[in-house]
C-alpha atoms as a PDB file:
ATOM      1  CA  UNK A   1      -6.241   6.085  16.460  1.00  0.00           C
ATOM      2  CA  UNK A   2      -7.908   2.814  15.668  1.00  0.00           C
ATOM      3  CA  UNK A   3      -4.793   0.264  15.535  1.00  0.00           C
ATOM      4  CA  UNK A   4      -1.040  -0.018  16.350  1.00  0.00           C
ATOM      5  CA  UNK A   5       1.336  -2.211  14.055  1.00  0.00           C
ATOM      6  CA  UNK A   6       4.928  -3.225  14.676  1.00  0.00           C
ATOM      7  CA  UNK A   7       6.343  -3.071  11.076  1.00  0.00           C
ATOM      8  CA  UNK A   8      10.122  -4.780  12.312  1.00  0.00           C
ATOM      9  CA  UNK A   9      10.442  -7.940  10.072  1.00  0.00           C
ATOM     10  CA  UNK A  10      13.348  -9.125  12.238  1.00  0.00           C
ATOM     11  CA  UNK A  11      12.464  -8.906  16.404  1.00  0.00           C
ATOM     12  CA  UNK A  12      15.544 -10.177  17.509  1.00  0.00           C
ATOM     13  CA  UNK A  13      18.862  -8.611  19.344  1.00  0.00           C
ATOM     14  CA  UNK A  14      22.021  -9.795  20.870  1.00  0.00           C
ATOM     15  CA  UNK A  15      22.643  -8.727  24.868  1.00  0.00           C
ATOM     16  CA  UNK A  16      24.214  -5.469  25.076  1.00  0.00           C
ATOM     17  CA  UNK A  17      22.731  -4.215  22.001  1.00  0.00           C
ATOM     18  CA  UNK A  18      19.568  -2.284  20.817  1.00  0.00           C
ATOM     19  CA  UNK A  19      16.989  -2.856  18.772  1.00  0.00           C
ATOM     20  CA  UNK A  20      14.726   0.341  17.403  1.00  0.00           C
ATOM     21  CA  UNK A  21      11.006  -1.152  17.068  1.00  0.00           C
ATOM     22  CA  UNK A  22       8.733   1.279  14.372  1.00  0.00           C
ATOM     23  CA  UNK A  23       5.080   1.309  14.813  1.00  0.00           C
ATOM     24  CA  UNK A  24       2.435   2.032  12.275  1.00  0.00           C
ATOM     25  CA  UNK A  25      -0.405   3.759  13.650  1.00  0.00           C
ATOM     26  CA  UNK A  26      -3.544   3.763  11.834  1.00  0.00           C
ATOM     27  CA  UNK A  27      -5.460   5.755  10.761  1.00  0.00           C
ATOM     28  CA  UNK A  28      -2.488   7.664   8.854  1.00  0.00           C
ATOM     29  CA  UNK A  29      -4.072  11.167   9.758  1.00  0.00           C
ATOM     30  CA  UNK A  30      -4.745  10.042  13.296  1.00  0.00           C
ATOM     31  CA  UNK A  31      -4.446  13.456  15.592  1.00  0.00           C
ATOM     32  CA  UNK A  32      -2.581  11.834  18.175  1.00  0.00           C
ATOM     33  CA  UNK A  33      -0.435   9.403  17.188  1.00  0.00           C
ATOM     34  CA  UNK A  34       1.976   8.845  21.045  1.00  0.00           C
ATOM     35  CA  UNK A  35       2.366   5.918  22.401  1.00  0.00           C
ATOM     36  CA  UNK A  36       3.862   4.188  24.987  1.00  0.00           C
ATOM     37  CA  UNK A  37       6.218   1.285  25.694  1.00  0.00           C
ATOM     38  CA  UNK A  38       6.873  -1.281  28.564  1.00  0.00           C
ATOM     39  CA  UNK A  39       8.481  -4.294  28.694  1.00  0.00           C
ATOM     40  CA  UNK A  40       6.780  -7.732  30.484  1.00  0.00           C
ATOM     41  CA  UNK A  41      10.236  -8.995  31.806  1.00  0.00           C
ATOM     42  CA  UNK A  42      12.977  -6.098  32.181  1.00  0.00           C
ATOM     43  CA  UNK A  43      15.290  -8.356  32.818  1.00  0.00           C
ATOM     44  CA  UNK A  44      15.508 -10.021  29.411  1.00  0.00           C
ATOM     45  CA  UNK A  45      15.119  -6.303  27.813  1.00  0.00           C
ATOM     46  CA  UNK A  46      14.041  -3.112  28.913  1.00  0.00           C
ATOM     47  CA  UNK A  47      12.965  -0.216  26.465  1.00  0.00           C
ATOM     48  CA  UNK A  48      13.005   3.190  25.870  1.00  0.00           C
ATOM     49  CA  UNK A  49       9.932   6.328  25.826  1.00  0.00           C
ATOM     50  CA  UNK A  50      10.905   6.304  22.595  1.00  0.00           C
ATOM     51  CA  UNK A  51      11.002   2.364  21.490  1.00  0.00           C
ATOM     52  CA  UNK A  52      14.592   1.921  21.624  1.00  0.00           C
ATOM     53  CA  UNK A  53      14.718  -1.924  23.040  1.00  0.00           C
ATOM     54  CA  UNK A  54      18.272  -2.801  25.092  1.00  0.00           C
ATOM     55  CA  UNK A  55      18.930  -6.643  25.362  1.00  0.00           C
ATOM     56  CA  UNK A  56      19.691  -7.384  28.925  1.00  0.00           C
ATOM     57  CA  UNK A  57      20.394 -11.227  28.666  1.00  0.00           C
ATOM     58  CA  UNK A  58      19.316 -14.266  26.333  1.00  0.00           C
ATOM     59  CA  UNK A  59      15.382 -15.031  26.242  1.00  0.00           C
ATOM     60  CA  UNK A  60      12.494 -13.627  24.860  1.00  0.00           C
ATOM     61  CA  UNK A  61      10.141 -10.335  26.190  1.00  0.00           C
ATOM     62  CA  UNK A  62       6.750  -9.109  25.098  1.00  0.00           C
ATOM     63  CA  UNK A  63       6.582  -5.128  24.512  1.00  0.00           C
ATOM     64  CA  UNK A  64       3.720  -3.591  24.591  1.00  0.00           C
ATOM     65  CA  UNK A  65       2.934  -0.825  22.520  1.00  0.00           C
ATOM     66  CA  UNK A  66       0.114   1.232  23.644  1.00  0.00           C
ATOM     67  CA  UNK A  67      -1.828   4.332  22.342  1.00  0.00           C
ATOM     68  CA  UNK A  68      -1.821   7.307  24.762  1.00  0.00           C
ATOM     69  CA  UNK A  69      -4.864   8.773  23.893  1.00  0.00           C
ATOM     70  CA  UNK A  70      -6.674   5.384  24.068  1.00  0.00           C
ATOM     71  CA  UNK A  71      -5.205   2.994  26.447  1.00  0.00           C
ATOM     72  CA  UNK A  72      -7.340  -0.143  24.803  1.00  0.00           C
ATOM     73  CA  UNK A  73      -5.442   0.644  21.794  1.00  0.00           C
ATOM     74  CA  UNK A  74      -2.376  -2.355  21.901  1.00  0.00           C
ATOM     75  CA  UNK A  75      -0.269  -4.090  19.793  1.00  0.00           C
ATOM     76  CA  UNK A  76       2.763  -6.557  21.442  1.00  0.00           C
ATOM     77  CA  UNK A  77       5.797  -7.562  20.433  1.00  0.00           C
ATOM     78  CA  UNK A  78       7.643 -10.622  20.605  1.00  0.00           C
ATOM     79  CA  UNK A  79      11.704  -9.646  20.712  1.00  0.00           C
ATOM     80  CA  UNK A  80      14.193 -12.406  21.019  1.00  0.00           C
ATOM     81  CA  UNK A  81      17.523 -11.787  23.061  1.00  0.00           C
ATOM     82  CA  UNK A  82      20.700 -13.418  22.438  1.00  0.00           C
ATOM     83  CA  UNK A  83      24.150 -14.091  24.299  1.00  0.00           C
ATOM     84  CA  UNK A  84      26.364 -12.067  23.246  1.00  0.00           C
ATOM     85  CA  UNK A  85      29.035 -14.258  21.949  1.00  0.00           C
END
C-alpha cells in the first residue's frame, strides 16, 4: 500500500446520525488493503472498525485513516457535525 484516499464528496452529518466514510487504497492490487480508524475528539464523533462515523454533537473531528500493514501510511478526514434540529 502506498496511499490512502477518502473518496466522500460530502464530510458532513447531523448528531445522532452516521456517516459511512470509503477509502481508496492505492495501489489497486495492494495485498493488504486494512486499515484502521480513530477519531481526534470522540466527543464530536466517534467511529467504527469499519468506518462507520456516529455524530455525537455539533463541531468538527479529524479521522484518521491508517494502513495496518504500514502505520506511516495516513490520510485524515475532516467531518462536520451538526445539531440535530
Amino acid at each position: 500500500m502506498t496511499a490512502i484516499t477518502v473518496t466522500n464528496t460530502n464530510l458532513s452529518v447531523v448528531a445522532g446520525k452516521t456517516l459511512q466514510l470509503s477509502v481508496n487504497v492505492q495501489p489497486n492490487d495492494a495485498f493488504d488493503k486494512s486499515v484502521t480508524y480513530a477519531s481526534k475528539n470522540v466527543a464530536v464523533a466517534t467511529v467504527s472498525d469499519t468506518g462507520l462515523v456516529t455524530g455525537v454533537k455539533a463541531g468538527t473531528v479529524q479521522i484518521v485513516v491508517t494502513s495496518k500493514s504500514n502505520t506511516n501510511i495516513t490520510t485524515t478526514a475532516t467531518v462536520t457535525v451538526t445539531a440535530s434540529a
